[in-house]
Protein backbone atom coordinates (compact mmCIF):
# COMPACT_ATOMS: atom_id res chain seq x y z
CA UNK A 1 30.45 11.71 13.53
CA UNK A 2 28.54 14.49 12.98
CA UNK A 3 25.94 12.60 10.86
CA UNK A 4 22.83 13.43 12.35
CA UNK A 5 20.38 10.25 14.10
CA UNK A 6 16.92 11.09 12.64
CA UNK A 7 15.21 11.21 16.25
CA UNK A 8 11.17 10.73 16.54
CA UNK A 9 8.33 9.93 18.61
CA UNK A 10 5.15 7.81 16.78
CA UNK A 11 2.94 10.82 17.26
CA UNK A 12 3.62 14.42 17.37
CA UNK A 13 0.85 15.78 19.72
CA UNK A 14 -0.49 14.01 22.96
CA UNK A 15 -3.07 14.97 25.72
CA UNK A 16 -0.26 14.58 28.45
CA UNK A 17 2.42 16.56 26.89
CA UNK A 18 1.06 19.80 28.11
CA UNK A 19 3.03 21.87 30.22
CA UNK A 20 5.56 18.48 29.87
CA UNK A 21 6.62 19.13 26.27
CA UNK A 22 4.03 22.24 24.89
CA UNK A 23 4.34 25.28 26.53
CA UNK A 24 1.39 26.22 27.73
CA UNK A 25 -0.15 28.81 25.44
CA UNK A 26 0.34 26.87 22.37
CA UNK A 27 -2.41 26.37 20.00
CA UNK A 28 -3.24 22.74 19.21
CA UNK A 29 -2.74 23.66 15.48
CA UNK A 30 0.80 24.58 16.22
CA UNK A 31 1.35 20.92 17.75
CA UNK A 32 3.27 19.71 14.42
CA UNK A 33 5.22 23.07 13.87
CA UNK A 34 6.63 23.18 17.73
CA UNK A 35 7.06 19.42 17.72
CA UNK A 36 9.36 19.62 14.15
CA UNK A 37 11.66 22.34 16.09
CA UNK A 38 12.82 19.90 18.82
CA UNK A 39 11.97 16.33 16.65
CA UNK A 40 13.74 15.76 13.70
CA UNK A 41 11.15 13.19 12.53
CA UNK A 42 7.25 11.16 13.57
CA UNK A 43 6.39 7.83 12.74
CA UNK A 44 3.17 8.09 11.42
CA UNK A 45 0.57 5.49 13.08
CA UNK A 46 -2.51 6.83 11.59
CA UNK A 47 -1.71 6.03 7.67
CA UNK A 48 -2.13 2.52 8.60
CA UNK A 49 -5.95 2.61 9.69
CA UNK A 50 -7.18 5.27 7.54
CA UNK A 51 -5.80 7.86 5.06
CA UNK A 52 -5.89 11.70 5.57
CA UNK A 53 -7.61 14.37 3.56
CA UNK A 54 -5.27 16.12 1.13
CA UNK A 55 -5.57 19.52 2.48
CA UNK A 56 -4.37 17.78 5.63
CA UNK A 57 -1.32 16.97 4.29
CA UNK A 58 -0.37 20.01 2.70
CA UNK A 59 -0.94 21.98 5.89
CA UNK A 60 1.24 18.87 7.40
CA UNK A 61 3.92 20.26 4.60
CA UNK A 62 3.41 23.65 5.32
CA UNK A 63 3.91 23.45 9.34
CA UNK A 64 6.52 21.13 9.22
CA UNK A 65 10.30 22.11 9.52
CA UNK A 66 12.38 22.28 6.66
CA UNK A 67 14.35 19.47 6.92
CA UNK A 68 11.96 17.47 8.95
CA UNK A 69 11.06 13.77 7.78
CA UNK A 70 7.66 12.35 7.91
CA UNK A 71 7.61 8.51 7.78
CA UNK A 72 4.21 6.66 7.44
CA UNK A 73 3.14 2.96 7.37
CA UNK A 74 1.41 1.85 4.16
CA UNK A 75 -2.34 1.20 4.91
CA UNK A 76 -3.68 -2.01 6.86
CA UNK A 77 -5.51 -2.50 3.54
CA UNK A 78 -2.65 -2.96 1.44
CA UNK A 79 -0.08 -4.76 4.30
CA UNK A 80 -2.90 -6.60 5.82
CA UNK A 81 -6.14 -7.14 3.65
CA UNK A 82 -4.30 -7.75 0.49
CA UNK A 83 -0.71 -9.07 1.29
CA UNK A 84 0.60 -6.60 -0.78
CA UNK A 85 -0.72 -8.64 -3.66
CA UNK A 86 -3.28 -6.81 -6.41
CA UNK A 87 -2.74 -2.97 -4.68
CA UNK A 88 -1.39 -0.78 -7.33
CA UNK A 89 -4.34 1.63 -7.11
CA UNK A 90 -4.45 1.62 -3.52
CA UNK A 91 -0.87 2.48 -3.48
CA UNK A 92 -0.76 5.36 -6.44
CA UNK A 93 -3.24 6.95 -4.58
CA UNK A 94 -1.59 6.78 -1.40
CA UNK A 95 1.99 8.03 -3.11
CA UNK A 96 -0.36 11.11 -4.91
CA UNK A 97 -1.94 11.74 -1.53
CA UNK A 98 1.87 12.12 0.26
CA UNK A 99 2.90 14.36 -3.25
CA UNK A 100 3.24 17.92 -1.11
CA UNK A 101 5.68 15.96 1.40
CA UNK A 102 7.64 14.40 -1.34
CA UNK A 103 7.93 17.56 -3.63
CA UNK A 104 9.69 19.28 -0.16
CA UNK A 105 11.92 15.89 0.82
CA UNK A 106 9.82 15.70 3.98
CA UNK A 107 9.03 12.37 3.17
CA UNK A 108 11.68 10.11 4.74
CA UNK A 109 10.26 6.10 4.68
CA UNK A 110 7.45 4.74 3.75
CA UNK A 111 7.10 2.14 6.29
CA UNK A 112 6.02 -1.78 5.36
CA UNK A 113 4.58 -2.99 8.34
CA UNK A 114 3.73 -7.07 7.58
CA UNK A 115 1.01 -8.58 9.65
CA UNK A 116 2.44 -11.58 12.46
CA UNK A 117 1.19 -14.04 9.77
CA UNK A 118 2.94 -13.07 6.55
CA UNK A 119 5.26 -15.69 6.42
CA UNK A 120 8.20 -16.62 4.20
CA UNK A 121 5.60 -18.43 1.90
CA UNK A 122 5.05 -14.47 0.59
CA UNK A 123 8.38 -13.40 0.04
CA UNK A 124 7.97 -13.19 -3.63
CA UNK A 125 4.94 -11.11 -2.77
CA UNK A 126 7.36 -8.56 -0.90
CA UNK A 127 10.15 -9.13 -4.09
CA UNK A 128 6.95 -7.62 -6.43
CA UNK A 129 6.37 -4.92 -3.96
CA UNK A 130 10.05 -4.02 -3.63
CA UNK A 131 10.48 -3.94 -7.41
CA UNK A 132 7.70 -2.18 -8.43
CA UNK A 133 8.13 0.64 -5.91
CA UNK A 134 11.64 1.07 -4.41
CA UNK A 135 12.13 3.83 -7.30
CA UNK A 136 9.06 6.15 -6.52
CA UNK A 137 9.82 6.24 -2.65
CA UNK A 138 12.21 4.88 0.46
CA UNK A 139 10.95 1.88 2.36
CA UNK A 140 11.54 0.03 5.25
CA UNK A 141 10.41 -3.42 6.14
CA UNK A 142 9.34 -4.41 9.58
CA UNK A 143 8.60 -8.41 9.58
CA UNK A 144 6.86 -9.96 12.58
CA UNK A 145 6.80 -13.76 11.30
CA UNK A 146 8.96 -16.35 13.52
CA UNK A 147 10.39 -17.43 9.89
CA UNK A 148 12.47 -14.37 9.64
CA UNK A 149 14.06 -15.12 12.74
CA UNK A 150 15.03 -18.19 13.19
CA UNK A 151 18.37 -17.18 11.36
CA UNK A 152 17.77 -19.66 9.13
CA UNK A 153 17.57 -19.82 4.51
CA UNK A 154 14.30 -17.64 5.26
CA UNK A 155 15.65 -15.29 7.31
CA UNK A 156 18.66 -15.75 4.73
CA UNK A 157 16.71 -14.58 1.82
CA UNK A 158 14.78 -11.86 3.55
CA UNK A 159 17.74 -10.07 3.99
CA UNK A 160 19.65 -10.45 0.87
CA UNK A 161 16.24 -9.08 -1.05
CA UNK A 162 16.67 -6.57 1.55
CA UNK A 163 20.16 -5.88 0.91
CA UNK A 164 19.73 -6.10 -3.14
CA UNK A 165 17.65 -3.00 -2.91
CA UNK A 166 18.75 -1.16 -0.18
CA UNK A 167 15.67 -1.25 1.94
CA UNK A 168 15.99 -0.97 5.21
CA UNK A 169 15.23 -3.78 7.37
CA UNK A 170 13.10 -2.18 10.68
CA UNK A 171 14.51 -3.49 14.02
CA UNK A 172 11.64 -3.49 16.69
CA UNK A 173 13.22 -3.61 20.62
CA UNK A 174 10.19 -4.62 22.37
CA UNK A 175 11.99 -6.30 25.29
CA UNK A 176 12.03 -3.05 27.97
CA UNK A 177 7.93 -2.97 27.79
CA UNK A 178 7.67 -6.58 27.65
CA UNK A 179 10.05 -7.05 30.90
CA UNK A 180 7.84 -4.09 32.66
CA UNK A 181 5.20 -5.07 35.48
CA UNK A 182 1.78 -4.91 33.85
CA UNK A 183 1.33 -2.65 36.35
CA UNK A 184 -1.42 -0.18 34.71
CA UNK A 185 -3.67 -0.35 31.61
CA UNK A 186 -1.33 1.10 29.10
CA UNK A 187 1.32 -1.38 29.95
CA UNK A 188 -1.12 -4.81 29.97
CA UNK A 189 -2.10 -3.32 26.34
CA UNK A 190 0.91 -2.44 25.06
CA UNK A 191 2.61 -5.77 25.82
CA UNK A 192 -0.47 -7.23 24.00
CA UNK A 193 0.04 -5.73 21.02
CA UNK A 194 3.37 -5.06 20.49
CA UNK A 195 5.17 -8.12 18.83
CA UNK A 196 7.68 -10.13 21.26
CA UNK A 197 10.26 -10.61 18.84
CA UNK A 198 13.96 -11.30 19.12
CA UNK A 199 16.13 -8.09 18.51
CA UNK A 200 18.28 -9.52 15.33
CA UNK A 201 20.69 -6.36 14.80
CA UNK A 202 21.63 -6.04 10.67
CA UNK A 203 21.49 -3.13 8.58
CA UNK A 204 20.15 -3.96 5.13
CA UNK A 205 20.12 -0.34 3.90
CA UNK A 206 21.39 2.77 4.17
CA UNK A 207 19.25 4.80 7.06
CA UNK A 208 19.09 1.49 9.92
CA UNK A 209 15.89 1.90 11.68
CA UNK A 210 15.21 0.98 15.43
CA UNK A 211 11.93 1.01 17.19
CA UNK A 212 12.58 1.36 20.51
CA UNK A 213 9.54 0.67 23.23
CA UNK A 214 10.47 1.73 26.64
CA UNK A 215 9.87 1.02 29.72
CA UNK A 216 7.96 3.83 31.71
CA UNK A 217 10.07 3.97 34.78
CA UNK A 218 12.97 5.73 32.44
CA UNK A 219 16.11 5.14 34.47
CA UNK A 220 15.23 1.18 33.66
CA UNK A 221 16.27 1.70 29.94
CA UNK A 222 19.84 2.27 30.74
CA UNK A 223 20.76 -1.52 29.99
CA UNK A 224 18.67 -1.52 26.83
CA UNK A 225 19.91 1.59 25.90
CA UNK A 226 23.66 0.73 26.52
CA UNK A 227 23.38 -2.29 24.07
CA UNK A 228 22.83 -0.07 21.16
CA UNK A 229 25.23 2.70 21.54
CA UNK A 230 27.89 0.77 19.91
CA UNK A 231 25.42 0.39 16.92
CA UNK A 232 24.63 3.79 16.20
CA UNK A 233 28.26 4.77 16.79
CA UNK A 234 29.26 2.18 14.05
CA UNK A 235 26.43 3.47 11.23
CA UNK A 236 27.53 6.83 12.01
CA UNK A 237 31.47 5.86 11.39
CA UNK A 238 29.75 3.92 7.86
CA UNK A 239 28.54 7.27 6.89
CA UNK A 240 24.77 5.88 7.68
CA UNK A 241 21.82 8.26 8.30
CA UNK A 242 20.09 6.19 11.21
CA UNK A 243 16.63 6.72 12.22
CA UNK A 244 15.37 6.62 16.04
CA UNK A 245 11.96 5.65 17.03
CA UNK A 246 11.44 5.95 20.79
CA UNK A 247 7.66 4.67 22.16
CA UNK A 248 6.48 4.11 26.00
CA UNK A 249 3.52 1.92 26.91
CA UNK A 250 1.15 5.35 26.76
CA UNK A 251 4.03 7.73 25.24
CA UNK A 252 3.15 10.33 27.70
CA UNK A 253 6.58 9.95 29.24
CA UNK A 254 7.95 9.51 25.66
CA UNK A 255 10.30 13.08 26.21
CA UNK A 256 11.81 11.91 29.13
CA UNK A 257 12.75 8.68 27.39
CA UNK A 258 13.96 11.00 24.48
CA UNK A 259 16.39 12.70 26.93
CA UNK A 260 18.09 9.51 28.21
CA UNK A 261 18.60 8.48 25.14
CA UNK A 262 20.30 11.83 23.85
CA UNK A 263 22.43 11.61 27.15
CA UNK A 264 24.00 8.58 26.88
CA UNK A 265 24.58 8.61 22.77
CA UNK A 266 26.36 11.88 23.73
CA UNK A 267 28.31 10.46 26.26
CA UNK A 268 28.82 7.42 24.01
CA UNK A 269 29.75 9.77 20.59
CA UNK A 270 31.49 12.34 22.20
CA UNK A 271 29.47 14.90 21.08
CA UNK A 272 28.24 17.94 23.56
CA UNK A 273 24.85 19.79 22.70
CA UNK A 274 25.14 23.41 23.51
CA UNK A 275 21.71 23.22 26.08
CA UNK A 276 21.32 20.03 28.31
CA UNK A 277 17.74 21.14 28.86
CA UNK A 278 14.32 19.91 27.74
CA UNK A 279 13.05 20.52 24.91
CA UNK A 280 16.01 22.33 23.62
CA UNK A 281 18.55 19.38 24.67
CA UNK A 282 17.34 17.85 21.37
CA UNK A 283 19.67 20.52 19.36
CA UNK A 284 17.20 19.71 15.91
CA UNK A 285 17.82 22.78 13.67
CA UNK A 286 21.41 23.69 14.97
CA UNK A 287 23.53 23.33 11.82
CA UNK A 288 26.03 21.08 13.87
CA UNK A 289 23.84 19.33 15.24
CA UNK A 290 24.36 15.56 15.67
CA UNK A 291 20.72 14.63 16.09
């Protein structure tokens, strides 16, 4: 049980988190280095509409935590444009860019994030993929298609390609923002964009992966949240590494969210961090820690 959850936000700086998460005198460039203390890993957003300069990346390396994962979605232009068809050079040079955070293990999943019309018609496409890259880097596959679930041969197949590699099968909960009252901007865009897909609960891999987008009054989550503590309780008990991914309509709120969550899997686990408080209530970097 004391398998650590790998515990992240999709960004690690934000224009509302001062004073809320960054102390007040810290330097924007010290954004990554604070966040990695208290986070034990970011899912990357911006890979997937435009790459980053090399030196960006190594300072990324260099500021990060030790132990601290960085997982990025492949580029719109490889996922999107090209169906992940005719993209080997577009993909070595994404790997070669990401080299500093894979020579250090800081690179945790490279995250496949398939448009809402890559159907099961393109599985073999995704077979290729799989095949050609599962031994150069970890990935995770987030589908968005109604084929894959409708728990039928497609669906079927998805997973046991899934499953033959060990790639981990991304589950998206988009049901708290999607039940929220498009009260405000952030919430009428965010229920826009983000897919309203069922929750189908499998593991296909060895580090299960949740996306989890909130709703911004955070005492709602609890019955969301309750649902999955049984989950992560039995991937722990399987010896799995999960990984956490916790969003709000805006994500200024996000570290609130964060501390719910940590409250009830430790009332859930049975596991006690030695500070209850925010930011150090997150316990990353404590040998024993759990998360």
């Amino acid at each position: 049980m004391r398998q650590k959850i790998l515990i992240g936000c999709p960004q690690w700086s934000h224009t509302q988190w001062q004073h809320v998460f960054f102390p007040s005198s810290l330097a924007k460039t010290q954004a990554l280095s604070f966040y990695s203390q208290h986070y034990s890993s970011v899912e990357g957003n911006t890979t997937f509409y435009a790459l980053p300069k090399a030196e960006m990346v190594r300072n990324w390396s260099q500021q990060a935590a030790e132990h601290f994962k960085f997982c990025f979605k492949l580029p719109a232009q490889i996922t999107h444009q090209k169906l992940l068809q005719n993209c080997q050079a577009d993909m070595q040079q994404f790997i070669e860019l990401l080299s500093p955070l894979i020579e250090k293990r800081q690179l945790g999943k490279l995250l496949i994030q398939l448009p809402p019309y890559f159907s099961a018609q393109y599985l073999p496409q995704l077979a290729r993929f799989i095949e050609s890259y599962h031994q150069q880097v970890d990935l995770a596959v987030e589908v968005r298609h109604p084929n894959f679930f409708a728990k039928d041969e497609n669906e079927k197949q998805l997973n046991q390609l899934l499953m033959q590699y060990q790639i981990d099968r991304i589950m998206m909960d988009t049901r708290p923002v999607h039940a929220e009252r498009p009260s405000t901007e952030a919430i009428r865009d965010a229920q826009q964009k983000k897919p309203k897909v069922p929750v189908h609960l499998i593991s296909t891999g060895n580090n299960p992966i949740v996306r989890y987008v909130g709703q911004t009054d955070i005492q709602a989550n609890l019955p969301y949240i309750k649902v999955w503590l049984k989950y992560f309780k039995n991937w722990l008990e399987q010896d799995k590494q999960p990984y956490l991914f916790i969003h709000t309509a805006d994500n200024a709120g996000v570290h609130q969210l964060t501390a719910l969550w940590l409250e009830l899997l430790t009332a859930e686990l049975g596991y006690y961090p030695a500070d209850n408080t925010l930011p150090k209530s997150f316990g990353i970097g404590q040998q024993d820690a759990l998360f």
